[in-house]
N, C-alpha and C. Protein backbone atom coordinates (compact mmCIF):
# COMPACT_ATOMS: atom_id res chain seq x y z
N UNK A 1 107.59 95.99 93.99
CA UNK A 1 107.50 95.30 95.28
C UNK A 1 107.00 96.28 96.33
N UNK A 2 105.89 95.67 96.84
CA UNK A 2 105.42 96.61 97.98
C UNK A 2 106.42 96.66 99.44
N UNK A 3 106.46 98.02 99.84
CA UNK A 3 106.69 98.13 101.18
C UNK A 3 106.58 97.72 102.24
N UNK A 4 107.03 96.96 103.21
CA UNK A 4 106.47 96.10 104.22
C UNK A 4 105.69 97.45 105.10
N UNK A 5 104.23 96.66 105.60
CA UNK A 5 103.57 97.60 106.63
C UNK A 5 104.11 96.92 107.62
N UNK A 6 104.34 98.07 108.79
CA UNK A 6 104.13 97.42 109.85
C UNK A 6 103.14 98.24 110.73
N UNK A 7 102.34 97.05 111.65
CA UNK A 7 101.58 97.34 112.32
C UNK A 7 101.40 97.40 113.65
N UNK A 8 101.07 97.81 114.45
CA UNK A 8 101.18 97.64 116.16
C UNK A 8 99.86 97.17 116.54
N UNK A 9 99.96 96.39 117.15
CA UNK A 9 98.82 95.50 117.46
C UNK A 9 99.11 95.76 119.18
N UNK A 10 98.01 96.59 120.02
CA UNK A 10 98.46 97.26 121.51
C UNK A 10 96.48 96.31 122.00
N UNK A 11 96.86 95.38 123.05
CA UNK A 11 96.01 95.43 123.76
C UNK A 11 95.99 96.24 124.91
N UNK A 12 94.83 96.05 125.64
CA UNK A 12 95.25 97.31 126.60
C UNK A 12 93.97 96.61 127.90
N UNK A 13 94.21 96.02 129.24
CA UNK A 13 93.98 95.32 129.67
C UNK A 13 94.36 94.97 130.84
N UNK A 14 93.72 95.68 132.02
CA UNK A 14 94.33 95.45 133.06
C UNK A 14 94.61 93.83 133.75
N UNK A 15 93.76 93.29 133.36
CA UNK A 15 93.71 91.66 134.02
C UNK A 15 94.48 91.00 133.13
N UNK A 16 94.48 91.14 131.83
CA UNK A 16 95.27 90.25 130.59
C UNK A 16 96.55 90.77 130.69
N UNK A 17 96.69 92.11 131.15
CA UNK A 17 98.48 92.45 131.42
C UNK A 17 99.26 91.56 132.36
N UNK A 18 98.23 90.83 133.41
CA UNK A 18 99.09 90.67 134.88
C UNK A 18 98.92 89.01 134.71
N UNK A 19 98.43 88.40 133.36
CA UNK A 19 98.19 87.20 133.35
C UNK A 19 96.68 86.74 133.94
N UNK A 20 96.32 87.47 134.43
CA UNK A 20 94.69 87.02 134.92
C UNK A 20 93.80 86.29 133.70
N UNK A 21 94.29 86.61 132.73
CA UNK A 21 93.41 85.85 132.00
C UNK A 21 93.95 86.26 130.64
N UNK A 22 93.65 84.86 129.40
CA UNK A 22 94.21 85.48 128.40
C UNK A 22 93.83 85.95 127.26
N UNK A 23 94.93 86.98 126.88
CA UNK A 23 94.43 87.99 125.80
C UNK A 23 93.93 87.00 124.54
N UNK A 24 93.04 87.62 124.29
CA UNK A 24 92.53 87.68 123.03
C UNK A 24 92.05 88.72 121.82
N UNK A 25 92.51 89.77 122.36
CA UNK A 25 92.27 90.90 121.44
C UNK A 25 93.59 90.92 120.26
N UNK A 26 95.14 90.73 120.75
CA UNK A 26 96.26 90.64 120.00
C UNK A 26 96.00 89.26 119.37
N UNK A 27 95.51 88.41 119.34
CA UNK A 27 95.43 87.15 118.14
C UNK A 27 94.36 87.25 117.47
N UNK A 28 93.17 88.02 117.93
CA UNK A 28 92.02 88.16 116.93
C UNK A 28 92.36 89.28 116.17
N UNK A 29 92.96 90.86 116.17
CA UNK A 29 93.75 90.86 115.18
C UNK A 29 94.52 90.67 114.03
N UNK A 30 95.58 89.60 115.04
CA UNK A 30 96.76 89.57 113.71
C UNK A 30 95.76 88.27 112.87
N UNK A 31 95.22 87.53 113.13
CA UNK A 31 94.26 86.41 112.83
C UNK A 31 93.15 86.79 111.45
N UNK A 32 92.90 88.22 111.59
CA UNK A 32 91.91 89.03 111.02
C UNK A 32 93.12 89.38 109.89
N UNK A 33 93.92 90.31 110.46
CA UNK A 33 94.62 90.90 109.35
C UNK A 33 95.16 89.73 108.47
N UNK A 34 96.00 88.25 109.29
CA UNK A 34 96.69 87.50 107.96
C UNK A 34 95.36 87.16 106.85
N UNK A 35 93.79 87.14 107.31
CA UNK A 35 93.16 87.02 106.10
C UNK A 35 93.07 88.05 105.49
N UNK A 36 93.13 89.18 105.66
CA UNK A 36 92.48 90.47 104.98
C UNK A 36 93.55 91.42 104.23
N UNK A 37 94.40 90.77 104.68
CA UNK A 37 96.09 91.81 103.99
C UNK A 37 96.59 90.55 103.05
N UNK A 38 97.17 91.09 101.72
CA UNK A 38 97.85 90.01 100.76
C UNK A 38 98.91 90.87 100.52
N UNK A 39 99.20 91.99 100.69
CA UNK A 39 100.40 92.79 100.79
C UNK A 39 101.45 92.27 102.10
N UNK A 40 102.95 92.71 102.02
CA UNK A 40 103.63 92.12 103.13
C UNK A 40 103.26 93.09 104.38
N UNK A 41 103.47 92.29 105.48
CA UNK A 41 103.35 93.22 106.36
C UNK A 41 103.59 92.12 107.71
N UNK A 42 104.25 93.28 108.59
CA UNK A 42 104.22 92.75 110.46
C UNK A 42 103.98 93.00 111.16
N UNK A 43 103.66 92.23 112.14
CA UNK A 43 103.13 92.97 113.49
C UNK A 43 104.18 93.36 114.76
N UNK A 44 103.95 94.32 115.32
CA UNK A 44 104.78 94.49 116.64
C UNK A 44 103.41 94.53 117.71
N UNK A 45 103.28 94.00 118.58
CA UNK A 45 102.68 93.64 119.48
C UNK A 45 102.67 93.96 121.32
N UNK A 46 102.05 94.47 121.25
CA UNK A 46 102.38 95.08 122.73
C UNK A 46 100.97 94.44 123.63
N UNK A 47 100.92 94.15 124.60
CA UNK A 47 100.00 93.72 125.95
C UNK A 47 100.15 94.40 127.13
N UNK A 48 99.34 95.50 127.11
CA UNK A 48 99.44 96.59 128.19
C UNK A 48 98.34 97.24 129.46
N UNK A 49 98.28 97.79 130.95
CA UNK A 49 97.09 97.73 131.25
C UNK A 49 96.49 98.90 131.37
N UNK A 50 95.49 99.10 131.53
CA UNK A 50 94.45 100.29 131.20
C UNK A 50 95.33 101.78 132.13
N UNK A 51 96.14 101.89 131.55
CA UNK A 51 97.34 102.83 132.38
C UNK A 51 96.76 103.91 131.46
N UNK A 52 96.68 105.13 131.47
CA UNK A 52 96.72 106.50 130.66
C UNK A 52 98.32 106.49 130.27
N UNK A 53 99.09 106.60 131.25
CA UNK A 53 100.16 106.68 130.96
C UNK A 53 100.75 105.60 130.55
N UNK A 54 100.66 104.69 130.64
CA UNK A 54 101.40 103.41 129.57
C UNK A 54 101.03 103.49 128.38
N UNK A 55 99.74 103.74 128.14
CA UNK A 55 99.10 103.90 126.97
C UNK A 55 99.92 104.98 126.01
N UNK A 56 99.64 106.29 126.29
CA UNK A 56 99.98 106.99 125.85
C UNK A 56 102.20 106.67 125.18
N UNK A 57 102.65 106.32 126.54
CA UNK A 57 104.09 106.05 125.93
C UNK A 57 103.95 104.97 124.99
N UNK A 58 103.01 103.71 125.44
CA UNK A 58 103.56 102.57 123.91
C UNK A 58 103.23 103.09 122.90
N UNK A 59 102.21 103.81 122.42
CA UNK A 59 101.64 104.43 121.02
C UNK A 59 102.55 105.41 120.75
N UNK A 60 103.26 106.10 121.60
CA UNK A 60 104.17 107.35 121.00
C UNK A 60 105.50 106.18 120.78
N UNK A 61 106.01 105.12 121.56
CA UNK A 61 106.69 104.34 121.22
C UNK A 61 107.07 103.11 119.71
N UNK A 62 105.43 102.97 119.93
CA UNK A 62 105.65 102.31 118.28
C UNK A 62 105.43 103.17 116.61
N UNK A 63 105.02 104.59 117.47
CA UNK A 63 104.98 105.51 116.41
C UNK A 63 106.75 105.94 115.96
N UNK A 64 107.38 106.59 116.90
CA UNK A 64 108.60 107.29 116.99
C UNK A 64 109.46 106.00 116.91
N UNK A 65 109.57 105.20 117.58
CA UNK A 65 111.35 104.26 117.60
C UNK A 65 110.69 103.11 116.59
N UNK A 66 109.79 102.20 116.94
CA UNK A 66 109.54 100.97 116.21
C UNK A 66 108.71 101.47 114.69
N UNK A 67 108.39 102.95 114.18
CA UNK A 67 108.41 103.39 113.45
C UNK A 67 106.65 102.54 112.57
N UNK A 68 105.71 102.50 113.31
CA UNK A 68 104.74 101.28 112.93
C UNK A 68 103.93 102.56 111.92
N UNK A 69 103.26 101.79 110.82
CA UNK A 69 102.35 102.56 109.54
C UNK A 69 100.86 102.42 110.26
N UNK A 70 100.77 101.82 110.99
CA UNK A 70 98.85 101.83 111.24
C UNK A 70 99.34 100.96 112.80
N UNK A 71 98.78 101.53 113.81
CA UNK A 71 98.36 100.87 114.78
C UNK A 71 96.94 100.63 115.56
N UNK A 72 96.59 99.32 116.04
CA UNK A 72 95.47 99.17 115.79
C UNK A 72 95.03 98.19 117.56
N UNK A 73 94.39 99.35 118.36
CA UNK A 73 94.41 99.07 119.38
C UNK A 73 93.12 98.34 120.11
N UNK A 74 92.70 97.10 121.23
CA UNK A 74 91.92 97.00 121.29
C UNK A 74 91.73 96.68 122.76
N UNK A 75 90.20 97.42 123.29
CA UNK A 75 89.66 97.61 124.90
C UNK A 75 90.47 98.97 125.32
N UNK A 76 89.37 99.60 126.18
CA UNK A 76 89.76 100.70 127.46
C UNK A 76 89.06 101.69 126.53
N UNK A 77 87.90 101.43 125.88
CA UNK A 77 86.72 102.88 124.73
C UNK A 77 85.56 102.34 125.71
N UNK A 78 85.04 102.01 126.90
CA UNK A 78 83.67 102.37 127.38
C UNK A 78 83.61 103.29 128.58
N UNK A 79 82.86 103.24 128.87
CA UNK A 79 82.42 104.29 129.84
C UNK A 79 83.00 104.02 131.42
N UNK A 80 83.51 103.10 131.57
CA UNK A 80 83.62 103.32 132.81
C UNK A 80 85.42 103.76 133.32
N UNK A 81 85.52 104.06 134.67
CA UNK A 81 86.09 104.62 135.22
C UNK A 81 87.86 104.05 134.68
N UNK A 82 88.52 103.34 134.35
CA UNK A 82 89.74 102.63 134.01
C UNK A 82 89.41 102.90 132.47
N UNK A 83 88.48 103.05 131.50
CA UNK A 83 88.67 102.96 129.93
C UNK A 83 89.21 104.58 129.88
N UNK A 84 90.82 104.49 129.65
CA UNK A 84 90.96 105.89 128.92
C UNK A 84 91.55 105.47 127.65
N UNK A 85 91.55 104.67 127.15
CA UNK A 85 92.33 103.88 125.61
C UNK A 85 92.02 105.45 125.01
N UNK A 86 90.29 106.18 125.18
CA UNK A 86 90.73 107.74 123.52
C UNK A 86 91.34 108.67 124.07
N UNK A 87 90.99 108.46 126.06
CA UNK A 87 92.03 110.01 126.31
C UNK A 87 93.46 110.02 125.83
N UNK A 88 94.02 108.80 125.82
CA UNK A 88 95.14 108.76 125.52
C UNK A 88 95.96 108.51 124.49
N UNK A 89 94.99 108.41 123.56
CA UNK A 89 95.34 108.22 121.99
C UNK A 89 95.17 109.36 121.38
N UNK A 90 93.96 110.69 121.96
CA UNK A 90 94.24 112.08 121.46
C UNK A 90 94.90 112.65 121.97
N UNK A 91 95.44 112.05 123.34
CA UNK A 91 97.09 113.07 123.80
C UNK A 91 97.98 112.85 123.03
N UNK A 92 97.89 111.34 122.22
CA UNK A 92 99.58 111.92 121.24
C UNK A 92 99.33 112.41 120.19
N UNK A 93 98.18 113.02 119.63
CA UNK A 93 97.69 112.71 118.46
C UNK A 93 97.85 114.13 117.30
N UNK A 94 98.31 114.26 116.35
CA UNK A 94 98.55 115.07 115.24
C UNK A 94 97.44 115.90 114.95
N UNK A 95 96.58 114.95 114.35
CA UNK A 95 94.85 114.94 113.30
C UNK A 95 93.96 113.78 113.96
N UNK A 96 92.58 114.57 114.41
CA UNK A 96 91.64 113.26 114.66
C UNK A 96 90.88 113.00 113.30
N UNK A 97 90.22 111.69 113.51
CA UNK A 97 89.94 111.33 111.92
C UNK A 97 88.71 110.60 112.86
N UNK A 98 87.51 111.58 113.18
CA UNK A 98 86.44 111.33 113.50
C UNK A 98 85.47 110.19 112.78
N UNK A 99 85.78 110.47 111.47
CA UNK A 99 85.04 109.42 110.81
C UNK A 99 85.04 107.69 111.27
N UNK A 100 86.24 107.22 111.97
CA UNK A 100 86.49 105.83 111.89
C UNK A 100 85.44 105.47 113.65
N UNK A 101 85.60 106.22 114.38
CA UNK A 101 84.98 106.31 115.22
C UNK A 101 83.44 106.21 115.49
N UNK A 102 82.78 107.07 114.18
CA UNK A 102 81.44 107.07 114.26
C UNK A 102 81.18 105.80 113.14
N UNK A 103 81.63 105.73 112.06
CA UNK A 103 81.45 104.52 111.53
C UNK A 103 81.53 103.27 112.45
N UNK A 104 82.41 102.49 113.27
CA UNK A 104 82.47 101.93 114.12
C UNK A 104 81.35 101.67 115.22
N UNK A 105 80.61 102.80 115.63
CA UNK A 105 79.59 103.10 116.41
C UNK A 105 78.54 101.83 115.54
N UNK A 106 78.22 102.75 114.15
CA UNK A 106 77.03 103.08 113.13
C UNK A 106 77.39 101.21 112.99
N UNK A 107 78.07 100.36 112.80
CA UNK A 107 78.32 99.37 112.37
C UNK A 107 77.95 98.49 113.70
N UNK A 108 78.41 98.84 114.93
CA UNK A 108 78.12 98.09 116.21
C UNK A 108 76.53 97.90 115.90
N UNK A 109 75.88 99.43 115.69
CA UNK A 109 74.61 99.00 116.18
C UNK A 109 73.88 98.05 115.59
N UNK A 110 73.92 97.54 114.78
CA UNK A 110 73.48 96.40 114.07
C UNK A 110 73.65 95.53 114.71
N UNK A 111 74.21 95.41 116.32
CA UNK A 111 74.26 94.18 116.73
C UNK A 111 74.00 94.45 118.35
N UNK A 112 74.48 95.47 118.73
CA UNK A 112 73.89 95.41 119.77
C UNK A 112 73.79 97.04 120.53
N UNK A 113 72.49 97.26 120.92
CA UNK A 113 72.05 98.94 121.01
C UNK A 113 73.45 99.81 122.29
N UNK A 114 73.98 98.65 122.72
CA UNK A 114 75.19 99.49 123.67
C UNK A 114 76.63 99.94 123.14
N UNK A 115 76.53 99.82 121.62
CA UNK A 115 77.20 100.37 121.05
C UNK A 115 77.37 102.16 120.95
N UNK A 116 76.27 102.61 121.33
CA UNK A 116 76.44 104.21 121.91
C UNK A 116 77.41 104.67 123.02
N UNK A 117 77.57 103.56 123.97
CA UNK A 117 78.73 103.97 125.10
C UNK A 117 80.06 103.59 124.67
N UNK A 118 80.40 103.43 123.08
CA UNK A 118 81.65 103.22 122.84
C UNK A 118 82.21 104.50 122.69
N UNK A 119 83.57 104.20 123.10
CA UNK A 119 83.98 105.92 122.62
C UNK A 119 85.12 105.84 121.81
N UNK A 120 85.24 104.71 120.71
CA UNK A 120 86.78 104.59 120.06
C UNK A 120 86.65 105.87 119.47
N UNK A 121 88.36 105.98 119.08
CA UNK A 121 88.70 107.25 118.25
C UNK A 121 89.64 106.73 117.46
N UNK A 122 90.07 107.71 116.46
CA UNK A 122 90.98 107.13 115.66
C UNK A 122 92.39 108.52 115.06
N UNK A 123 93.04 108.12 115.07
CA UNK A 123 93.83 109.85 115.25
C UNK A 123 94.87 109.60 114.01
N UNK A 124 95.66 110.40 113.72
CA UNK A 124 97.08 109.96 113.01
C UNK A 124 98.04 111.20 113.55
N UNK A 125 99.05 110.43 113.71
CA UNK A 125 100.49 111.07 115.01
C UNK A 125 101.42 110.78 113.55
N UNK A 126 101.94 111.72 113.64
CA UNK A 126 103.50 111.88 112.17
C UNK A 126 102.91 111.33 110.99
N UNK A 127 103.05 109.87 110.50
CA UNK A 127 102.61 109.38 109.52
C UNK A 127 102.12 107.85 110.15
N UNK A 128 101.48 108.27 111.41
CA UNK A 128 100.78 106.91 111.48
C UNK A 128 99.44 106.93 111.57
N UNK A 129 98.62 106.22 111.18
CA UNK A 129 97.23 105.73 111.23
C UNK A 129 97.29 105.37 112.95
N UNK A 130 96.56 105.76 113.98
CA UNK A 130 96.02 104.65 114.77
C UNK A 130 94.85 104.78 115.18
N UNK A 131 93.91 103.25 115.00
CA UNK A 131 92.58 103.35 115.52
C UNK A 131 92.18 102.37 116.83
N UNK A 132 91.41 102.91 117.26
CA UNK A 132 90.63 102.62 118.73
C UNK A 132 89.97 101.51 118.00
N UNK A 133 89.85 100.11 118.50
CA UNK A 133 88.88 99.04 118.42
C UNK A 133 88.18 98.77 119.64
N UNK A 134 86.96 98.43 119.16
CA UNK A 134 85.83 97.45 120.54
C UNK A 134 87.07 96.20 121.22
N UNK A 135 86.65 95.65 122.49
CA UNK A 135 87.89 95.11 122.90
C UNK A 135 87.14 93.34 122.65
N UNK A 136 86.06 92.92 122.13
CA UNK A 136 85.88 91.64 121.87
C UNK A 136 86.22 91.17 120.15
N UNK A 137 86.61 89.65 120.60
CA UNK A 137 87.15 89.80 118.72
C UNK A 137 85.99 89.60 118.04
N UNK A 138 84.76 89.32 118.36
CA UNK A 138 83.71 89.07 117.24
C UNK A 138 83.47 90.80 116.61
N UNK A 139 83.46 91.45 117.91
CA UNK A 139 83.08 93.26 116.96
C UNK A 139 84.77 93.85 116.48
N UNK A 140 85.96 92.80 116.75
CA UNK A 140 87.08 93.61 116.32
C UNK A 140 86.65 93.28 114.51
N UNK A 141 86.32 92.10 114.24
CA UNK A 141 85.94 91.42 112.69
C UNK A 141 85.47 92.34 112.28
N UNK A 142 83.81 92.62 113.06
CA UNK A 142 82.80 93.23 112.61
C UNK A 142 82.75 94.74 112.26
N UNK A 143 83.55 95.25 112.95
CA UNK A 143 83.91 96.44 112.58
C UNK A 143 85.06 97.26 111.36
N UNK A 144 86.35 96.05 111.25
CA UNK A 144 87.38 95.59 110.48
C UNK A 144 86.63 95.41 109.27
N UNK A 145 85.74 94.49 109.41
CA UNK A 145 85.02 93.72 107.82
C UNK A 145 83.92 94.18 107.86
N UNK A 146 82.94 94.39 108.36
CA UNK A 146 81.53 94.71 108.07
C UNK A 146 80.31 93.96 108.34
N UNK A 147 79.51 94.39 107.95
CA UNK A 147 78.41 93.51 108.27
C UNK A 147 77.56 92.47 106.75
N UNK A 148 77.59 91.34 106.99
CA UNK A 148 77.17 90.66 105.85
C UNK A 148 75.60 90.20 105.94
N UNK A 149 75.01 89.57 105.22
CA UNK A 149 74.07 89.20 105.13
C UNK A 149 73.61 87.63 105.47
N UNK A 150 72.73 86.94 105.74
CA UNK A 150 72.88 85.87 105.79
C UNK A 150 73.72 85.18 104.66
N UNK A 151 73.75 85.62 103.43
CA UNK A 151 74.25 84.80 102.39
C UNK A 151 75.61 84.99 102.18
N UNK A 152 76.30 86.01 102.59
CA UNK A 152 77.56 86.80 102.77
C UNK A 152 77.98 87.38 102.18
N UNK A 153 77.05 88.36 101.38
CA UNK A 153 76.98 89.42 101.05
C UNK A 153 77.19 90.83 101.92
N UNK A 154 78.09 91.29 101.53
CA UNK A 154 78.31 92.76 102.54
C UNK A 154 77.22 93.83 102.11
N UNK A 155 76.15 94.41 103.92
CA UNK A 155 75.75 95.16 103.37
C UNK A 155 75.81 96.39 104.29
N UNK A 156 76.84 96.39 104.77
CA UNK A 156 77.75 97.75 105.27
C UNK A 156 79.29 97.23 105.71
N UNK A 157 79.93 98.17 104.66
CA UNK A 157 81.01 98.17 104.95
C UNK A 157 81.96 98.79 105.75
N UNK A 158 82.81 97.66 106.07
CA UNK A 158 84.00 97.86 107.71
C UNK A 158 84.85 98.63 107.50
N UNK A 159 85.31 99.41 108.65
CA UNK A 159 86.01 101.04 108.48
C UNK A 159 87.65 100.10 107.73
N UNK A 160 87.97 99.41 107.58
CA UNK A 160 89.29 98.81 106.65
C UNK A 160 89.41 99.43 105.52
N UNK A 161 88.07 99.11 104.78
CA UNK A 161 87.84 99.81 103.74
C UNK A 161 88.40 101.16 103.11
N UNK A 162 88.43 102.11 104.13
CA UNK A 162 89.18 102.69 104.17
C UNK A 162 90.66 103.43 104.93
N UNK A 163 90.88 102.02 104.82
CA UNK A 163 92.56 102.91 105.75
C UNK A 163 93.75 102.45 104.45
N UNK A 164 93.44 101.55 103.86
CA UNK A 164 95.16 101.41 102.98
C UNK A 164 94.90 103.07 102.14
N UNK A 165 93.75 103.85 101.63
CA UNK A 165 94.12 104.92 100.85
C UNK A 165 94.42 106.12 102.23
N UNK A 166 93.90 105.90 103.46
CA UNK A 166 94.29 106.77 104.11
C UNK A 166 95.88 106.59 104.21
N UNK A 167 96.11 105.22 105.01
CA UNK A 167 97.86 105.17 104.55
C UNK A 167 98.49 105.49 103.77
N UNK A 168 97.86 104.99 101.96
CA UNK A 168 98.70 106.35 100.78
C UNK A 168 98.75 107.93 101.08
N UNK A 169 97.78 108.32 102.16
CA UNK A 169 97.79 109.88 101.81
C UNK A 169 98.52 110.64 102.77
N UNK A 170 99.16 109.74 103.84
CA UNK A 170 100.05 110.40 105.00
C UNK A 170 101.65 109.81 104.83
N UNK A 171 101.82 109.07 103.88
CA UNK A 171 103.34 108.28 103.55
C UNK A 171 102.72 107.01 103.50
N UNK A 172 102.39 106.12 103.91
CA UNK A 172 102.55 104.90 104.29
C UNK A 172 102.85 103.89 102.93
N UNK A 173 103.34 102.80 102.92
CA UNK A 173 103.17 101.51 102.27
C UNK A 173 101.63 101.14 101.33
N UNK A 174 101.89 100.98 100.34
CA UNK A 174 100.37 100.64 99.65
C UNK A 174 100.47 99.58 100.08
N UNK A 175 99.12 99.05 100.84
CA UNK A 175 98.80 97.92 101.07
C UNK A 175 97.30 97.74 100.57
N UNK A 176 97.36 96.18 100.19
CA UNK A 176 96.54 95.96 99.20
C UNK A 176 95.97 94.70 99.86
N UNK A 177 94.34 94.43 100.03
CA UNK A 177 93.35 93.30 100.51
C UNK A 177 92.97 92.86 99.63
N UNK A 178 92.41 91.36 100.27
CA UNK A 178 91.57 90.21 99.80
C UNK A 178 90.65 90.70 99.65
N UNK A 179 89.64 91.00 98.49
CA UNK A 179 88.71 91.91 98.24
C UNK A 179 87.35 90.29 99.03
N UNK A 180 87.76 89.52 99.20
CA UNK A 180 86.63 88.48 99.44
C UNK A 180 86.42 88.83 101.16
N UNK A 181 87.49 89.13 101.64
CA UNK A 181 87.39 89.55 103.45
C UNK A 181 87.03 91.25 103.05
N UNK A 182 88.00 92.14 102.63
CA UNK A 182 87.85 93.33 102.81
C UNK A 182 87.86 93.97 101.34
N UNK A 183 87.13 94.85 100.50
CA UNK A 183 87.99 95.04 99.73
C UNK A 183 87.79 96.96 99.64
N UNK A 184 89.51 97.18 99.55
CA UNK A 184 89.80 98.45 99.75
C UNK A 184 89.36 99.60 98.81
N UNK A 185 88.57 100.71 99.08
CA UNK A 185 88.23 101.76 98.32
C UNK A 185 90.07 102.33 98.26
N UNK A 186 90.27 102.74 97.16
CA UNK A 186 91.15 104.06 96.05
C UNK A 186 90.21 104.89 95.29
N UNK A 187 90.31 106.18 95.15
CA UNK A 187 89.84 106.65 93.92
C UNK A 187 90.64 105.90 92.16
N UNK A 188 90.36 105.37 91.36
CA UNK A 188 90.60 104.89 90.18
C UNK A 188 92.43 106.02 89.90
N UNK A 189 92.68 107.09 90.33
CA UNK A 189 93.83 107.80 90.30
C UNK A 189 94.69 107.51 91.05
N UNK A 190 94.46 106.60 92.47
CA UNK A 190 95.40 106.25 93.42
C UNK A 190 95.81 104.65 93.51
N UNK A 191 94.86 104.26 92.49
CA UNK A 191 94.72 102.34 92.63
C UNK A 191 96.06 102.02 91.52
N UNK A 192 96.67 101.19 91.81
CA UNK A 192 97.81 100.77 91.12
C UNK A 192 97.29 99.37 90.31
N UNK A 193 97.42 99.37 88.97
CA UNK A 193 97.32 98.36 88.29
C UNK A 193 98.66 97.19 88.06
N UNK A 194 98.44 96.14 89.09
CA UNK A 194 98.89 95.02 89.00
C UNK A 194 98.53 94.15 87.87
């Protein structure tokens, strides 16, 4: 029996914090993940606004007390003056894991060339995964799952791909995908035969 993941699902949002308008980054998420995860798993959920310092305490918060395996944050990565979502995800941060960041980029651009002023990051604090997402849900998918073809065929694959073996390699829960939404790279030594 697998380990329950749990996950933190942190929007980050100055107008969607105060009710100005509503979030949609925390339901395109968990929406994404109930197709793409067949392993157990929950969400803890936070709706927060483009604070450095709020930021920084909920992520050290659902790392340390609510104890979350992957948190997965979305808005406050562009350029302007209120986006600090990476300053404040490499202030709590252990290890940066540059790769999820530039993949993310490399995957935007296929859709639209202002994907260069993104600045997600992706770090791991004790034994948690957390990554920076684009803050709309069509590039939270697109980046999560990849890019398909007209026929729906994948022909670059979404940084997901690799986080359940990054989760095996810092503690976490094996969690295991719908190989038809996502399906997860293991080396053949780390894949568990069900």
């Amino acid at each position: 029996m697998n380990k329950e993941l749990v996950v933190g699902l942190v929007s980050i949002s100055d107008r969607a914090s105060t009710g100005a308008y509503e979030d949609k980054g925390i339901p395109a998420l968990r929406d994404w993940l109930a197709t793409a995860l067949v392993s157990p798993w929950r969400a803890e959920t936070r709706l927060i606004p483009d604070d450095r310092e709020s930021i920084e305490n909920t992520l050290i918060e659902l790392v340390d007390r609510s104890n979350c395996h992957l948190i997965l944050t979305t808005g406050g990565t562009g350029p302007a003056p209120r986006d600090v979502t990476p300053e404040a995800t490499l202030a709590v941060a252990d290890k940066e894991m540059p790769g999820f960041g530039e993949e993310m980029r490399r995957i935007s651009l296929n859709f639209v060339p202002t994907a260069i002023l993104s600045r997600q990051v992706a770090v791991i604090r004790k034994q948690t995964l957390i990554i920076n997402l684009p803050g709309q849900p069509k590039s939270i998918r697109e980046t999560l799952e990849g890019v398909r073809t007209a026929d729906g065929q994948v022909s670059h694959v979404g940084i997901f791909a690799a986080v359940p073996y990054c989760l095996d390699l810092i503690g976490g829960p094996y969690a295991e995908t719908d190989e038809k939404v996502i399906k997860a790279f293991r080396p053949k030594s780390a894949a568990r035969n069900n």
